[in-house]
Every structure is written in C-alpha cells, then in structure tokens.
Protein backbone atom coordinates (compact mmCIF):
# COMPACT_ATOMS: atom_id res chain seq x y z
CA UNK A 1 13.91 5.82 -17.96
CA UNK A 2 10.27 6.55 -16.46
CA UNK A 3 9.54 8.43 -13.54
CA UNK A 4 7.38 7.73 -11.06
CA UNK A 5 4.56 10.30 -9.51
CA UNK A 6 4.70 12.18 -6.11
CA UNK A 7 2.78 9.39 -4.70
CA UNK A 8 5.20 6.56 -5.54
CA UNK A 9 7.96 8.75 -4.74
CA UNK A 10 6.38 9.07 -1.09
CA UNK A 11 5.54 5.59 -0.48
CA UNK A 12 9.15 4.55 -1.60
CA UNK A 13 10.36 7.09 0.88
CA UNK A 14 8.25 5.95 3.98
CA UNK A 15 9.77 2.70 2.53
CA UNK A 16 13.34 3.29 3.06
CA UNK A 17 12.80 5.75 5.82
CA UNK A 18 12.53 2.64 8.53
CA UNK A 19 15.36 2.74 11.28
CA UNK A 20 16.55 -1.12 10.41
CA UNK A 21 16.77 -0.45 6.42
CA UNK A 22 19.36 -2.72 5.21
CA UNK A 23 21.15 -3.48 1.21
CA UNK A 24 19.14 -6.64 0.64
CA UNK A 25 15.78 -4.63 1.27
CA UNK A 26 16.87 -1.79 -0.77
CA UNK A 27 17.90 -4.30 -3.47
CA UNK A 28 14.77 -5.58 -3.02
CA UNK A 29 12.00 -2.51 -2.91
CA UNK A 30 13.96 -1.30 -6.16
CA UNK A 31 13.42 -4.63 -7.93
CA UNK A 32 9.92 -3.81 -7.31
CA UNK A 33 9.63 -0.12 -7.98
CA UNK A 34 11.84 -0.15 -11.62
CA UNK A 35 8.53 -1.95 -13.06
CA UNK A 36 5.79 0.09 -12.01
CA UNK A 37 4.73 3.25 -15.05
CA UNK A 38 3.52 6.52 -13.57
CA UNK A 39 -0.20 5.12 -14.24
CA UNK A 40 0.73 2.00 -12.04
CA UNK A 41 -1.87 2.14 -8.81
CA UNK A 42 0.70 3.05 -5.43
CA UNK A 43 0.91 -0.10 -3.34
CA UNK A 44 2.25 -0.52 -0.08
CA UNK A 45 5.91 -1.66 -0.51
CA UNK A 46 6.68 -4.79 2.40
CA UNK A 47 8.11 -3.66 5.73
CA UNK A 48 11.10 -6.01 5.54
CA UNK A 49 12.96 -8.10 4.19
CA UNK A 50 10.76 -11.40 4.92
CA UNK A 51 7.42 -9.83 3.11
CA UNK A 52 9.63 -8.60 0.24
CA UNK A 53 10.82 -12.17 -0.31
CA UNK A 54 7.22 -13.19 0.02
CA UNK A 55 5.96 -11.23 -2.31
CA UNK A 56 8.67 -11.59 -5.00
CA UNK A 57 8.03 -15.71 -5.10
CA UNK A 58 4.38 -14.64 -5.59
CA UNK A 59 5.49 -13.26 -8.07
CA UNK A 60 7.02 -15.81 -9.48
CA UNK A 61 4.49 -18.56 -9.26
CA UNK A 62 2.27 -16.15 -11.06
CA UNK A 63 4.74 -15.83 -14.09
CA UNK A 64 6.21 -19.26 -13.89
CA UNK A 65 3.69 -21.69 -12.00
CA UNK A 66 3.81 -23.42 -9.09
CA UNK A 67 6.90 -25.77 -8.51
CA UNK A 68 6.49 -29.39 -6.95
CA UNK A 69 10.00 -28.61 -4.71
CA UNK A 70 10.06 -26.75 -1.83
CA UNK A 71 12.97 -25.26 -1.05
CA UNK A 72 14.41 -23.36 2.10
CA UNK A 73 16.21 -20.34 1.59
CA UNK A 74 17.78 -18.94 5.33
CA UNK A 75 18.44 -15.10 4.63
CA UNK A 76 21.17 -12.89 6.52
CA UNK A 77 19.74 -9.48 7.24
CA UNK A 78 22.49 -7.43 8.98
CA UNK A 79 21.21 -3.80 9.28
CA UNK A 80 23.16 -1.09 7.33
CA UNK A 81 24.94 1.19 9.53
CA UNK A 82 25.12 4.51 7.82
C-alpha cells in the first residue's frame, strides 16, 4: 500500500473535516484518493457529494467514451451523525 505526502494527507483532511460529511462522500473521496502515488500533483477533492459524482462520470467518459443514453441517477445524501 502507498502513502500519500503531508500535502494529500491535508487536503483529504480539510476534505472530510466539513460539518455535513456523510458515508457516500467518504466512499466517494476514498475512491479518488486510493489512486493517486505520492508524486501525484494535490487537487482539490469536491465539496459534496454532487461534484464527486460529477467528477467520477468524467472520469468515466474519459476511460470509456461518451455514451448515447442519458440516464438519471436521484442520490440520497442523509448526513452522518457521529
């Protein structure tokens, strides 16, 4: 297992340091963080839960092309209470 560098380890802490963190955006910011390497540039992780979805189906039309369907997805964000 890698590890990442003080400044990945900060900006995944500002990350999950928001007061409305909930599981599906943890799930989320660590689908992102397990691929980045300790050279990998820091980028902002998304705020929430929308932007992290946003970014992921970027992602995916980048690896896999874009797809003729559209398809709407509703997502259920209920805050974590810890």
């Amino acid at each position: 297992m890698s590890q990442i560098t003080e400044s990945q380890r900060s900006e995944v802490s500002r990350a999950l340091s928001q007061k409305s963190v909930t599981a599906l955006y943890v799930k989320l910011v660590y689908d992102v963080i397990v691929s980045w390497k300790s050279y990998t540039a820091v980028m902002e992780l998304p705020d929430d839960v929308i932007f992290c979805l946003d970014r992921l189906f970027d992602k995916m039309e980048t690896d896999h092309g874009v797809q003729d369907d559209c398809y709407v997805i509703t997502v259920y964000d209920i805050p974590l209470q810890l």
